[in-house]
Protein backbone atom coordinates (compact mmCIF):
# COMPACT_ATOMS: atom_id res chain seq x y z
CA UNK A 1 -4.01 55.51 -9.86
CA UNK A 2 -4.25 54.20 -13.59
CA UNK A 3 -7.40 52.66 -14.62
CA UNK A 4 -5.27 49.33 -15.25
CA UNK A 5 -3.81 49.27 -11.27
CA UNK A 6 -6.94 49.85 -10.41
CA UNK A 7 -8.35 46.81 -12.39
CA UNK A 8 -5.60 44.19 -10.89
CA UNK A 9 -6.62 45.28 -7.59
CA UNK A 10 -9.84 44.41 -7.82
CA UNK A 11 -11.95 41.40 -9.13
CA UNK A 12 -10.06 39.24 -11.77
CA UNK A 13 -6.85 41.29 -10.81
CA UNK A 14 -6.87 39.63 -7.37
CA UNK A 15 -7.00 35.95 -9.59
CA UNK A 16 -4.30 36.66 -11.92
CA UNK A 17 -1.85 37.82 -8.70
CA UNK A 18 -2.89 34.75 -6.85
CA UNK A 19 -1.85 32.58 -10.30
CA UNK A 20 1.03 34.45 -10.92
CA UNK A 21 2.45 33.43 -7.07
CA UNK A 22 2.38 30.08 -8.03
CA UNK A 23 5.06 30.20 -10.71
CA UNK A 24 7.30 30.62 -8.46
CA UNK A 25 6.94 27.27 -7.10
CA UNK A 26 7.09 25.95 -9.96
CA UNK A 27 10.21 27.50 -11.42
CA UNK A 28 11.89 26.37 -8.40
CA UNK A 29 11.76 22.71 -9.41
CA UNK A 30 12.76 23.54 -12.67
CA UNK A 31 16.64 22.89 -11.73
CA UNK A 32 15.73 19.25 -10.27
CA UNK A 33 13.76 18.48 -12.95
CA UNK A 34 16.42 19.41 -15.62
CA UNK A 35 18.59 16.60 -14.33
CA UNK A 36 16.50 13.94 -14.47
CA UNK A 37 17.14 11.58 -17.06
CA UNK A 38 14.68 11.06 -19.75
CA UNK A 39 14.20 8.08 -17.84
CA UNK A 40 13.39 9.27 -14.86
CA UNK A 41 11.42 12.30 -16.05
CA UNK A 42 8.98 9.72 -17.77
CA UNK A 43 9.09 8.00 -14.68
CA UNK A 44 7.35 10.68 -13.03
CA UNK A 45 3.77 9.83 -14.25
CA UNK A 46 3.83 6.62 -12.49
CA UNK A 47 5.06 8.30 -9.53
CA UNK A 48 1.98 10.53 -9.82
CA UNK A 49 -0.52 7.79 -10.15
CA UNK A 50 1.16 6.49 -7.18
CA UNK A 51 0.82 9.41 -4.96
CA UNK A 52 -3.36 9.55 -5.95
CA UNK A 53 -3.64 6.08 -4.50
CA UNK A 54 -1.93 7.18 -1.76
CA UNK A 55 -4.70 9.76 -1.36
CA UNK A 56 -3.00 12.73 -2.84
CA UNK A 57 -5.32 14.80 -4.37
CA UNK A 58 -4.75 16.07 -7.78
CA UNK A 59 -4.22 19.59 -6.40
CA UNK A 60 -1.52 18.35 -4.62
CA UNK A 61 0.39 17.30 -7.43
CA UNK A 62 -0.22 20.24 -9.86
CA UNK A 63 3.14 22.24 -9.16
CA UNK A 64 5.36 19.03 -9.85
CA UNK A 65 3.10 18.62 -12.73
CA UNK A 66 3.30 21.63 -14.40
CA UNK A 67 7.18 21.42 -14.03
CA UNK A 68 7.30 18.19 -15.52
CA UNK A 69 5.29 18.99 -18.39
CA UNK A 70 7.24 22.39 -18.95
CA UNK A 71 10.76 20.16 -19.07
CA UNK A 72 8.96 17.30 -21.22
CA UNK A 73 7.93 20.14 -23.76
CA UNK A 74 11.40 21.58 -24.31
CA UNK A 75 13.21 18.36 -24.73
CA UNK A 76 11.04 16.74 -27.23
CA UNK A 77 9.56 19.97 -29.02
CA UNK A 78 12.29 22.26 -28.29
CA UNK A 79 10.10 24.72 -26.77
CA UNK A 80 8.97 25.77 -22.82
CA UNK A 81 5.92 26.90 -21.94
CA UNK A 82 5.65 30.81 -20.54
CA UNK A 83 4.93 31.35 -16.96
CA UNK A 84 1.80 33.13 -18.23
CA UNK A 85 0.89 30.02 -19.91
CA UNK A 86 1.47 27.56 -16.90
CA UNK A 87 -0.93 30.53 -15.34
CA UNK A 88 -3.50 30.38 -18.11
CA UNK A 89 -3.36 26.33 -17.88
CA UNK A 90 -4.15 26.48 -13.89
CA UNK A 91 -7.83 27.46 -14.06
CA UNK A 92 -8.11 24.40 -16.41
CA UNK A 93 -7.53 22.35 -13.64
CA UNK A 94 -9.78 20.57 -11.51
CA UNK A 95 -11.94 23.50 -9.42
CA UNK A 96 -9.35 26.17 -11.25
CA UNK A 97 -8.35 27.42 -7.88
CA UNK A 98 -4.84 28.72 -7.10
CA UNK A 99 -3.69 27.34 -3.69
């Protein structure tokens, strides 16, 4: 075994696969969120706010979140974030904790 499998099975290895399982998710939406209007996609930060009052916590909404923000960037700068970016972004989050 290589000295770098070895490394991503142990300690910070273990994070980055738990980080990388959540792109998934969030490429999934990624269809959906494409065919919202620009309307609607702006929309969606209300409907955020709205689900925290509702109790939501903000871990709740990350997935949704990060799609959003990934479809915002390309239509107004023309450029979408890298699923190792959306995975770098995640530990900047609240306790930084993949679900």
């Amino acid at each position: 075994m290589s000295v770098f499998a070895r490394a991503l099975r142990a300690g910070e290895g273990k994070k980055v696969r738990r980080l990388a399982e959540l792109v998934p998710l969030i490429n999934e939406l990624e269809p959906a969120v494409e065919a919202l209007s620009d309307q609607d996609l702006a929309h969606r930060t209300v409907e955020f706010k709205e689900r925290v009052e509702r109790g939501e916590s903000l871990d709740d909404l990350l997935i949704d979140a990060f799609a959003t923000v990934r479809e915002a960037a390309w239509r107004i700068l023309g450029q979408r974030h890298f699923d190792v970016q959306l995975m770098g972004a995640w530990p900047c989050t609240s306790d930084g904790s993949p679900r």
